[in-house]
Protein backbone atom coordinates (compact mmCIF):
# COMPACT_ATOMS: atom_id res chain seq x y z
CA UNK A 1 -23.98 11.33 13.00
CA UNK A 2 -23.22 7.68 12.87
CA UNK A 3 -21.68 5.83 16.12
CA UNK A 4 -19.25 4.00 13.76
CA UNK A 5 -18.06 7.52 12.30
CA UNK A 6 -17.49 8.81 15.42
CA UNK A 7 -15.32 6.10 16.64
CA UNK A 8 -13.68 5.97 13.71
CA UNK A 9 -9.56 6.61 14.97
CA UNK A 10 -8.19 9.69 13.94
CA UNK A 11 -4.50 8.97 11.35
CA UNK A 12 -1.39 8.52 13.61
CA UNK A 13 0.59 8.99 11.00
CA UNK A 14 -1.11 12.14 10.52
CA UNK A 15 -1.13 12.86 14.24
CA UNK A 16 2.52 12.60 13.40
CA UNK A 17 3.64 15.11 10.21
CA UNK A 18 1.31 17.31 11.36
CA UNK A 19 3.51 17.98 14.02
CA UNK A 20 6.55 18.55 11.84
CA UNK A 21 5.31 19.80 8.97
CA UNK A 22 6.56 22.93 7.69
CA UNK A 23 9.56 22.86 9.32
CA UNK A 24 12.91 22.73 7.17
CA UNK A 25 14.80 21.13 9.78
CA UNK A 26 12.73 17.72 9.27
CA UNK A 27 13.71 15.36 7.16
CA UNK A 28 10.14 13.42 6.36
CA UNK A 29 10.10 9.31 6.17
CA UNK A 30 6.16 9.38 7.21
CA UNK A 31 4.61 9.22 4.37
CA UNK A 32 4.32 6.22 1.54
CA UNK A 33 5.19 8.49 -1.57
CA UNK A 34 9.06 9.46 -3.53
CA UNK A 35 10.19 12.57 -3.06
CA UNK A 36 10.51 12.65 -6.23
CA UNK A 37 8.77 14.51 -8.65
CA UNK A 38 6.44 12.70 -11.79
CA UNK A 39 8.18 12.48 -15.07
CA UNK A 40 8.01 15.44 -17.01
CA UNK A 41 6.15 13.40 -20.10
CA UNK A 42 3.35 11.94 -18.07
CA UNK A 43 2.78 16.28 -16.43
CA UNK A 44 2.98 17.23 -20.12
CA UNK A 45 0.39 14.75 -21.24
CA UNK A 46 -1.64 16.13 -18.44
CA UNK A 47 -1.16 19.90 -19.27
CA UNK A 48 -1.50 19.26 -23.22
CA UNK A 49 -5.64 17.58 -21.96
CA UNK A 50 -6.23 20.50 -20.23
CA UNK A 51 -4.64 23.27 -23.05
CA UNK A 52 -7.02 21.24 -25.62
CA UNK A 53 -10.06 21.58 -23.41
CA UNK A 54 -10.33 18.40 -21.83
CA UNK A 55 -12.91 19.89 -18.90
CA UNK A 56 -15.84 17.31 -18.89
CA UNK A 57 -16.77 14.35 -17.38
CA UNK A 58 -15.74 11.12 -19.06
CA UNK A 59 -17.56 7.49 -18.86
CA UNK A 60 -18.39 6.55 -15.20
CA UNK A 61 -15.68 3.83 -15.59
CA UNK A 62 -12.91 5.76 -17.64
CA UNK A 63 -12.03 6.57 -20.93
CA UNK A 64 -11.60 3.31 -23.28
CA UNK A 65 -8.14 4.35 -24.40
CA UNK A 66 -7.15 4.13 -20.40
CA UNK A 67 -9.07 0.65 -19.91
CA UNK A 68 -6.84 -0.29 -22.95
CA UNK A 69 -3.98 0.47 -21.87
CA UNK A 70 -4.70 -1.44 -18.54
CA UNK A 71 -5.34 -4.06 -19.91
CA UNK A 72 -2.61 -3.49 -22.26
CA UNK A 73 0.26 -3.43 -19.57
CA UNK A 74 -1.36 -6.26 -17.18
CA UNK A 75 -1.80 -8.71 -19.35
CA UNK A 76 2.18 -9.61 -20.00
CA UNK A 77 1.99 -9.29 -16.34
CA UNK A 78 -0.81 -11.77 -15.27
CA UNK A 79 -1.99 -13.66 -18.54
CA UNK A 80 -5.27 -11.94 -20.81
CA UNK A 81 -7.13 -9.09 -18.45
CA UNK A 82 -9.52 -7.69 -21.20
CA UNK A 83 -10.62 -3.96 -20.31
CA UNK A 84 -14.48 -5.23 -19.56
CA UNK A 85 -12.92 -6.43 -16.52
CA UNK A 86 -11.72 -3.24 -15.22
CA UNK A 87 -12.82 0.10 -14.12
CA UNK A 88 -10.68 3.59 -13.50
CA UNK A 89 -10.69 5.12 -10.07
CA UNK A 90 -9.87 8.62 -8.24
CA UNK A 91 -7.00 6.86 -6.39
CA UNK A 92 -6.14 3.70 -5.29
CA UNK A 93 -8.37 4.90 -1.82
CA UNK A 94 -11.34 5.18 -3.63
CA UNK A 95 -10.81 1.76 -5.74
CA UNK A 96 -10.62 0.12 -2.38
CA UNK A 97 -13.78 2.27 -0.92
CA UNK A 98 -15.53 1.08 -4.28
CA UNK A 99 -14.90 -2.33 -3.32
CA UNK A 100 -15.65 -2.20 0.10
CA UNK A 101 -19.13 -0.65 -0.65
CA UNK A 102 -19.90 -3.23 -3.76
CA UNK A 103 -19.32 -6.38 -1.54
CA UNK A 104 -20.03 -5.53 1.86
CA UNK A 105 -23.12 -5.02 3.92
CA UNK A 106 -23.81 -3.94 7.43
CA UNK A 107 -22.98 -7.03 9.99
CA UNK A 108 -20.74 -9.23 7.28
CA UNK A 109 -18.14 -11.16 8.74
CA UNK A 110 -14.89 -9.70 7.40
CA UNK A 111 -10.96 -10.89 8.23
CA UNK A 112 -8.26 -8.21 7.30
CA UNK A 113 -4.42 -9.85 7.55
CA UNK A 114 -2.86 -7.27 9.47
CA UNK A 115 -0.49 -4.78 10.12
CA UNK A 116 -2.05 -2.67 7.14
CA UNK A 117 -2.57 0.93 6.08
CA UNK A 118 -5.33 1.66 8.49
CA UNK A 119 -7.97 2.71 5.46
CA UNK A 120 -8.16 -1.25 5.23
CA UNK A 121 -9.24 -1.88 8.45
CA UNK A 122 -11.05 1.25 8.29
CA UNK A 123 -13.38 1.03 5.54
CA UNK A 124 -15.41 -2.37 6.87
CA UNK A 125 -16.10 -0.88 10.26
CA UNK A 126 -17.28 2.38 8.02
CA UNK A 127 -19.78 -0.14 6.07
CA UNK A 128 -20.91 -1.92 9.29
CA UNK A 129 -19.41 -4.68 8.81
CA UNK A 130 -17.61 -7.33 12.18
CA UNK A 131 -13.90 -7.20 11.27
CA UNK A 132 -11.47 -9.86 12.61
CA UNK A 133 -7.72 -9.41 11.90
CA UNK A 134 -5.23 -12.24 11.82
CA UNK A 135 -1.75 -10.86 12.16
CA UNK A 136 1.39 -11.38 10.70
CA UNK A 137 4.04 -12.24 13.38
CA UNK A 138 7.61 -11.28 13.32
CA UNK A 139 10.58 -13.82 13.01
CA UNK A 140 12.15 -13.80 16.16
CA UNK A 141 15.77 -15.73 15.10
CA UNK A 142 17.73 -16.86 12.18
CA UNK A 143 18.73 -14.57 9.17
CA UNK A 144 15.64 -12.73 8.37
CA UNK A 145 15.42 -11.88 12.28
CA UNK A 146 12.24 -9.29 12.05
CA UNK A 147 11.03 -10.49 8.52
CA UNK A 148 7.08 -10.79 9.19
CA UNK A 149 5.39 -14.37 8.09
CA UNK A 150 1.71 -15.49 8.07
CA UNK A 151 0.63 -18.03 9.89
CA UNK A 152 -1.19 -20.03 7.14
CA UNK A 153 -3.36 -22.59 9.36
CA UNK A 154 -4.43 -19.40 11.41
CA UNK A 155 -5.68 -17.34 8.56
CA UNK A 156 -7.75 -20.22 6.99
CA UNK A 157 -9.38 -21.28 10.27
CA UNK A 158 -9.98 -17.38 10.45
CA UNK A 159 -12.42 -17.55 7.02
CA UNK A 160 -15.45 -19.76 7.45
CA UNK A 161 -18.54 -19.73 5.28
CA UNK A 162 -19.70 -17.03 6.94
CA UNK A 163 -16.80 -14.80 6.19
CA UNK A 164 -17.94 -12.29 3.17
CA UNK A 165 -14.43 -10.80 2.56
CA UNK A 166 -10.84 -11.58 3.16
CA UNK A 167 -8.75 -8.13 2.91
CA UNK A 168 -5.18 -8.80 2.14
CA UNK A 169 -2.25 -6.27 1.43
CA UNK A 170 0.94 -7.88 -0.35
CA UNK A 171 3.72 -6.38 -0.74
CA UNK A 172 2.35 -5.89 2.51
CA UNK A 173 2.39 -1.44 4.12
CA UNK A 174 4.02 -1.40 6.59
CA UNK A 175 6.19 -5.01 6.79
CA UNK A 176 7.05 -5.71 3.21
CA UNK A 177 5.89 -9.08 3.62
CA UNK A 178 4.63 -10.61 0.67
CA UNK A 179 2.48 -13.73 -0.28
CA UNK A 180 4.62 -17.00 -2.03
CA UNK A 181 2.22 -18.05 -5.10
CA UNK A 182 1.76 -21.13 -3.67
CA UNK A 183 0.25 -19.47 -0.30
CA UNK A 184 -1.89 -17.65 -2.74
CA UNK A 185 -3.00 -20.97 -4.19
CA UNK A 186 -3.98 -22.09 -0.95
CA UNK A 187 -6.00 -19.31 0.13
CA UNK A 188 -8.01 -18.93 -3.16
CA UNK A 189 -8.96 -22.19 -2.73
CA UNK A 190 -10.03 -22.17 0.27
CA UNK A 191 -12.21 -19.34 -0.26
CA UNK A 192 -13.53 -20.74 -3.32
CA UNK A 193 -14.55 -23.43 -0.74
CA UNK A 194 -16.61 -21.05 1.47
CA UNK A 195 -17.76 -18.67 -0.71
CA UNK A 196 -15.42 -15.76 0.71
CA UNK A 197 -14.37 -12.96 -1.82
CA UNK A 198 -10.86 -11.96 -1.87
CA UNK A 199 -9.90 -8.04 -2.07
CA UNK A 200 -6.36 -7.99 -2.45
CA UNK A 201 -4.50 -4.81 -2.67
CA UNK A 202 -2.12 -4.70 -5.03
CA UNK A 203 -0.44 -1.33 -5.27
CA UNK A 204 3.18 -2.07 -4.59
CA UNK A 205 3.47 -5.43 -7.05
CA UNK A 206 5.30 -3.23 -9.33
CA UNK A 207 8.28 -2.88 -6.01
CA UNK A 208 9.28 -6.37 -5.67
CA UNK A 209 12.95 -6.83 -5.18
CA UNK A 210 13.04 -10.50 -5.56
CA UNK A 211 14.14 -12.32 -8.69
CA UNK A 212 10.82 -12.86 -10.91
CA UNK A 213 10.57 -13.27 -14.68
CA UNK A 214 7.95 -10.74 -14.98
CA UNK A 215 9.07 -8.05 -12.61
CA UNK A 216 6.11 -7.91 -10.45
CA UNK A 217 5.02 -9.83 -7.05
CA UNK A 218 2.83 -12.94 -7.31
CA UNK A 219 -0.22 -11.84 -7.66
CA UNK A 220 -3.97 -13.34 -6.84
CA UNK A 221 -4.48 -12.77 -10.77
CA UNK A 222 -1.83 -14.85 -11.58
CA UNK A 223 -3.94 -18.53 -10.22
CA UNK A 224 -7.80 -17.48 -10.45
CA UNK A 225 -9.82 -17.36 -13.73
CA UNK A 226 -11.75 -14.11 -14.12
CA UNK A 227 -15.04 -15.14 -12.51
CA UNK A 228 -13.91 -15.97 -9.20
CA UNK A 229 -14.37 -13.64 -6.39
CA UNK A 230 -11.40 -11.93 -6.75
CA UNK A 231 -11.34 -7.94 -6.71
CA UNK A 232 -7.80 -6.66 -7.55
CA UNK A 233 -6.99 -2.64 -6.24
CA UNK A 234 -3.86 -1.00 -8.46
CA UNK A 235 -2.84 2.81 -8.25
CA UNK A 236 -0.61 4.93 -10.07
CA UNK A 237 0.66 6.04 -7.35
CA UNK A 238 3.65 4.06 -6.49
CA UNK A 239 5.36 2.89 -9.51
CA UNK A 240 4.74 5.74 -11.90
CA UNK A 241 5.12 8.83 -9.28
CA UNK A 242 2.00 9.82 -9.25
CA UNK A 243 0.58 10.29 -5.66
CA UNK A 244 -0.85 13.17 -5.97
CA UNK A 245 -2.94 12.77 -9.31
CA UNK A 246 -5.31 10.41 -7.36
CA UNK A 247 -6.03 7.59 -10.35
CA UNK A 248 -5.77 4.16 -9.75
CA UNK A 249 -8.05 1.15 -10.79
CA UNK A 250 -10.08 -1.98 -10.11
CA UNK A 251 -9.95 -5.95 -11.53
CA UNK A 252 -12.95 -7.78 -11.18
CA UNK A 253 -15.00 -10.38 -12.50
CA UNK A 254 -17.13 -9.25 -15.69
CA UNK A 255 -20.40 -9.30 -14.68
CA UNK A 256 -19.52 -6.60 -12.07
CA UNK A 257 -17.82 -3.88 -13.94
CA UNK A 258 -21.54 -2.36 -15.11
CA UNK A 259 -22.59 -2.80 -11.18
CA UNK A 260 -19.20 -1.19 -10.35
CA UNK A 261 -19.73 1.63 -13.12
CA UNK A 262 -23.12 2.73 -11.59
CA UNK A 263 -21.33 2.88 -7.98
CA UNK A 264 -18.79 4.76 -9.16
CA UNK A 265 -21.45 7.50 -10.65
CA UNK A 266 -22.68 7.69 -6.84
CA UNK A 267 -19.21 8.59 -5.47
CA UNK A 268 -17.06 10.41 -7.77
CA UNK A 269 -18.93 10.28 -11.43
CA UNK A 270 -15.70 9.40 -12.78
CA UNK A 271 -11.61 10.38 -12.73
CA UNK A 272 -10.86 13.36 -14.04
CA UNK A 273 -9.75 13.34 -17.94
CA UNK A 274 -6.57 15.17 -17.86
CA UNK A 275 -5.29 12.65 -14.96
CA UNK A 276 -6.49 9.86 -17.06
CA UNK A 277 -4.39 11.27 -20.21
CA UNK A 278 -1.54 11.37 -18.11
CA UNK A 279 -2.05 7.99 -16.55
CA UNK A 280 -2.04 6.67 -20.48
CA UNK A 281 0.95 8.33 -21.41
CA UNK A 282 2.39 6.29 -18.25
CA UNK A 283 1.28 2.78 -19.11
CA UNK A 284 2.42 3.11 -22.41
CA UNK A 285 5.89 4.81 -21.84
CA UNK A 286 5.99 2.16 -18.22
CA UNK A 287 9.61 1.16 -19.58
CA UNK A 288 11.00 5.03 -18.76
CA UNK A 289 9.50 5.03 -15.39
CA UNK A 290 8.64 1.80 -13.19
CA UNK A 291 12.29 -0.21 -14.10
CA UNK A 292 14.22 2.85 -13.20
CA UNK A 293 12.24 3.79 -9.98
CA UNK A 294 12.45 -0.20 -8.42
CA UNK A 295 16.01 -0.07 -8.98
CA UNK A 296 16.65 3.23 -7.19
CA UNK A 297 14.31 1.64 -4.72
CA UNK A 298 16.33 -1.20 -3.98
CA UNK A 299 19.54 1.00 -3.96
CA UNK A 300 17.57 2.81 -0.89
CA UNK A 301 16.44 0.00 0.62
CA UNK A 302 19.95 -1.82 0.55
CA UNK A 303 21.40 1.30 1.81
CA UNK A 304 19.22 1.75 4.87
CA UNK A 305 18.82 -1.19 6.13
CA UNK A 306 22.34 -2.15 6.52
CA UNK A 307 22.49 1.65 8.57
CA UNK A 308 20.08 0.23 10.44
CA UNK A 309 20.89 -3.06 11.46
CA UNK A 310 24.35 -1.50 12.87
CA UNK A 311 22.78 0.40 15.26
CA UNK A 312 22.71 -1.04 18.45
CA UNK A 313 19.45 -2.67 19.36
CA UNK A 314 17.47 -1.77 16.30
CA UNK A 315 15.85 -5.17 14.87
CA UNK A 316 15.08 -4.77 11.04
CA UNK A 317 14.78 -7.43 8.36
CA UNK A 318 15.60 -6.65 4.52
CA UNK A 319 11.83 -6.54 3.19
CA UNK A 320 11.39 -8.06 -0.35
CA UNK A 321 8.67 -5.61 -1.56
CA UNK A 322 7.44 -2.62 -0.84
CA UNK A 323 8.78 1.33 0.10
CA UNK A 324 9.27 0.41 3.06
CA UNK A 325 11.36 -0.14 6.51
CA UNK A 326 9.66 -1.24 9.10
CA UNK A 327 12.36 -1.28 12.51
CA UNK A 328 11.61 -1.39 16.25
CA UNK A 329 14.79 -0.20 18.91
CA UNK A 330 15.30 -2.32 21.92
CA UNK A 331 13.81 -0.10 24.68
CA UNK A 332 11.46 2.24 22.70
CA UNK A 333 8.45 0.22 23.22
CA UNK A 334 5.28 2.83 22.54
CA UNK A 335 5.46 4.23 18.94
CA UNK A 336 3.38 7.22 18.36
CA UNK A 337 5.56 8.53 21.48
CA UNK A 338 9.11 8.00 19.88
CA UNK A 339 7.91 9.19 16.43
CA UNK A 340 6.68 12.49 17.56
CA UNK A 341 9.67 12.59 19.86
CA UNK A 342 11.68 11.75 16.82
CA UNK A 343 10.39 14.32 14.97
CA UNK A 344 10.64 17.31 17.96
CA UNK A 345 14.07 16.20 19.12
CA UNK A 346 15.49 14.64 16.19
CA UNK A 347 14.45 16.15 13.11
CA UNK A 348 13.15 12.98 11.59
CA UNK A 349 9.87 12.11 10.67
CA UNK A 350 8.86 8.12 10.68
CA UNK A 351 5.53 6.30 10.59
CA UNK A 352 4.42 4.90 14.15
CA UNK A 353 3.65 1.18 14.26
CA UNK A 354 0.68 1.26 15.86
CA UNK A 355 -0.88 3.42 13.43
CA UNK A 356 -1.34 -0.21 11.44
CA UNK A 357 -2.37 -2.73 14.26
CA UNK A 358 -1.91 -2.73 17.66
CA UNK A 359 0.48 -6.19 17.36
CA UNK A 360 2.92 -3.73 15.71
CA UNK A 361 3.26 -1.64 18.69
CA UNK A 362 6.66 -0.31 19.72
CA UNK A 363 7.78 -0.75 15.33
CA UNK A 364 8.20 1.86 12.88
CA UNK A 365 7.87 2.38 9.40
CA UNK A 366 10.44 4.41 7.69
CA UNK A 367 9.47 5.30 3.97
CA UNK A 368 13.44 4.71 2.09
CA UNK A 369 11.98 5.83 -1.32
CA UNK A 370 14.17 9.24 -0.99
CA UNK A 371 15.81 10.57 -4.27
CA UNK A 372 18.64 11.42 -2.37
CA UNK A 373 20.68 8.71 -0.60
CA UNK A 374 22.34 10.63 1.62
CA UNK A 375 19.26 12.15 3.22
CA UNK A 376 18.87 8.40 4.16
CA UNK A 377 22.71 8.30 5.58
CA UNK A 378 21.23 11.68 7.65
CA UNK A 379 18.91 10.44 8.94
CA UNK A 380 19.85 7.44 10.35
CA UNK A 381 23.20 9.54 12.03
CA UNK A 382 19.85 11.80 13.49
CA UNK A 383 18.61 8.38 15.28
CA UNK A 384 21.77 6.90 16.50
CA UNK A 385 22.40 9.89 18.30
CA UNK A 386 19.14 10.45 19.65
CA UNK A 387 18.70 6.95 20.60
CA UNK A 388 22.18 6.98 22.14
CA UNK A 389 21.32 10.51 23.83
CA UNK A 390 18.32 9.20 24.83
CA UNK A 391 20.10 5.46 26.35
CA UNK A 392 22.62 7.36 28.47
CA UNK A 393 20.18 9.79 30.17
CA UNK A 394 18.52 6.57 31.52
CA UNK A 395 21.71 4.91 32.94
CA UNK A 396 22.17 7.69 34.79
């Protein structure tokens, strides 16, 4: 077995709901997905493939009428992305595995921006490659108190002409932070400047709570021309409900979709075709779904965080993208502890910070996208009188 396999660290978050799971008295934040249910039009699309026999494989790089309609809902979004620039994956996971194992090789130089889903910081040290991080940093005064910010002049010292790939993750899991489009400016040119390809993951451009005119997060698409050495992750999961169907996709320059095709054969031979059916139906119905779930995202984002920032010593900023709060409590300082606390004592189930990067130690991550407000209002009455429990039996 490989040394880099077995050192490979095990999912707190995991470590976490595993220990809660199945039990009805939990409410569960852990996890990045709605409680929600898909739309009953994209499952009947779905059932309606597989009633008509739908059962084979499909092109290694998805069915044209799905690279279409890609191409036919990003390109309002981002300016002309024809469908020879992009390929369908099993999941947003595997787009970003794809990736990883088309541009790196064993011993590259690779910087991730971090705190991140751990598959991002994963996935290099799984191909070989020498990862650096450069991490975000938390505002420590002033109105967005706990907003996290990048330190620009760090990151671009960071990437040097022998860095291969930058990894970057905006609307950033687990912060929210997300990249101004003139930051993005700056970075692509830089890397044009060293040769350094940019993967940026994309998933949560769709939850941006900021006003834009197209709806969406700046994105890296929106100031590169298709040949640079840009790779662009997207997912289904997020804005269309659709976490467990495992289809997402890749942007990338055109002379790599064939390359990316043949890798694709080698891992997965392609996404199944009833999942692609209903990921059409999706795209082209996107008005039913995606503008209805951000605003009932923002409604449970504007109600939690307010619950939070009353509690006594609980530092959270309002986070402008994303699914996500991401909180630390004055005194709680080793995560993975108080979330599996949280979940035996409390009957609430959050996301530990370190799970992401160890700089985010003693923060955690508390998924608001919860059909039901009041299971938010619950559970924050389930911390404050934990955390106040928990206070008084140290005084005394």
């Amino acid at each position: 077995m490989r040394l880099a396999i077995q050192n490979l660290e095990e999912s707190k978050i995991r470590e976490v709901a595993n220990a809660g799971m199945g039990r009805s008295d939990v409410l569960p934040f852990w996890f990045g997905e709605s409680d929600e249910v898909t739309p009953e039009f994209i499952r009947q699309a779905a059932i309606d493939s597989l009633q008509s026999g739908e059962t084979f494989y499909s092109h290694n790089l998805g069915l044209l009428e799905l690279r279409e309609a890609v191409s036919a809902y990003m390109s309002p979004l981002h300016g002309p992305i024809g469908a020879e620039r992009i390929a369908i994956t099993s999941g947003g996971v595997n787009a970003l595995m794809l990736a990883m194992q088309m541009l790196i090789d064993a011993g590259d130089d690779v910087v991730a921006v971090t705190p991140v889903w751990p598959n991002l910081t994963a996935q290099p040290l799984i191909m070989g490659a020498k990862l650096r991080c450069v991490p975000l940093k938390p505002l420590a005064s002033g109105p967005d108190k706990g907003a996290w910010s990048l330190d620009m002049a760090v990151l671009l010292a960071a990437i040097t002409p022998q860095t291969k790939l930058l990894i970057i993750n905006a609307p950033n899991n687990p912060t929210g932070w997300t990249l101004t489009r003139e930051e993005q400016q700056t970075i692509v040119a830089h890397c044009r400047k060293t040769g350094t390809w940019i993967l940026a993951d994309e998933v949560y451009e769709r939850l941006y709570y900021e006003p834009t005119a197209n709806t969406c997060a700046p994105s890296f698409l929106d100031v590169t021309v298709p040949e640079d050495r840009l790779v662009v992750v997207q997912s289904f999961s997020k804005s269309f409900l659709m976490t467990g169907w495992r289809l997402g996709w890749l942007v990338m320059p055109p002379a790599m979709t064939q390359h990316m095709g043949k890798l694709v054969e080698f891992n997965t031979s392609c996404a199944s075709v009833f999942t692609q059916r209903a990921g059409i139906v999706a795209l082209q119905r996107t008005a039913e779904v995606t503008s209805r779930v951000v605003a009932h995202l923002k409604a449970c984002r504007d109600t939690l965080v307010p619950l939070l920032q009353a509690l006594p010593g609980v530092e959270v900023a309002s986070a402008k993208g994303g699914m996500y709060a991401f909180f630390r409590m004055a005194g709680f300082d080793d995560s993975l502890d108080v979330a599996k606390r949280l979940v035996a004592e409390a009957g609430i189930g959050l996301a530990p910070g370190n799970a992401f990067a160890p700089e985010a130690q003693g923060w955690l991550r508390w998924c608001f996208a919860s059909k039901d407000l009041q299971r938010l209002h619950e559970g924050v009455e389930r911390l404050k009188k934990w955390a106040t429990i928990e206070n008084l039996q140290r005084r005394s």
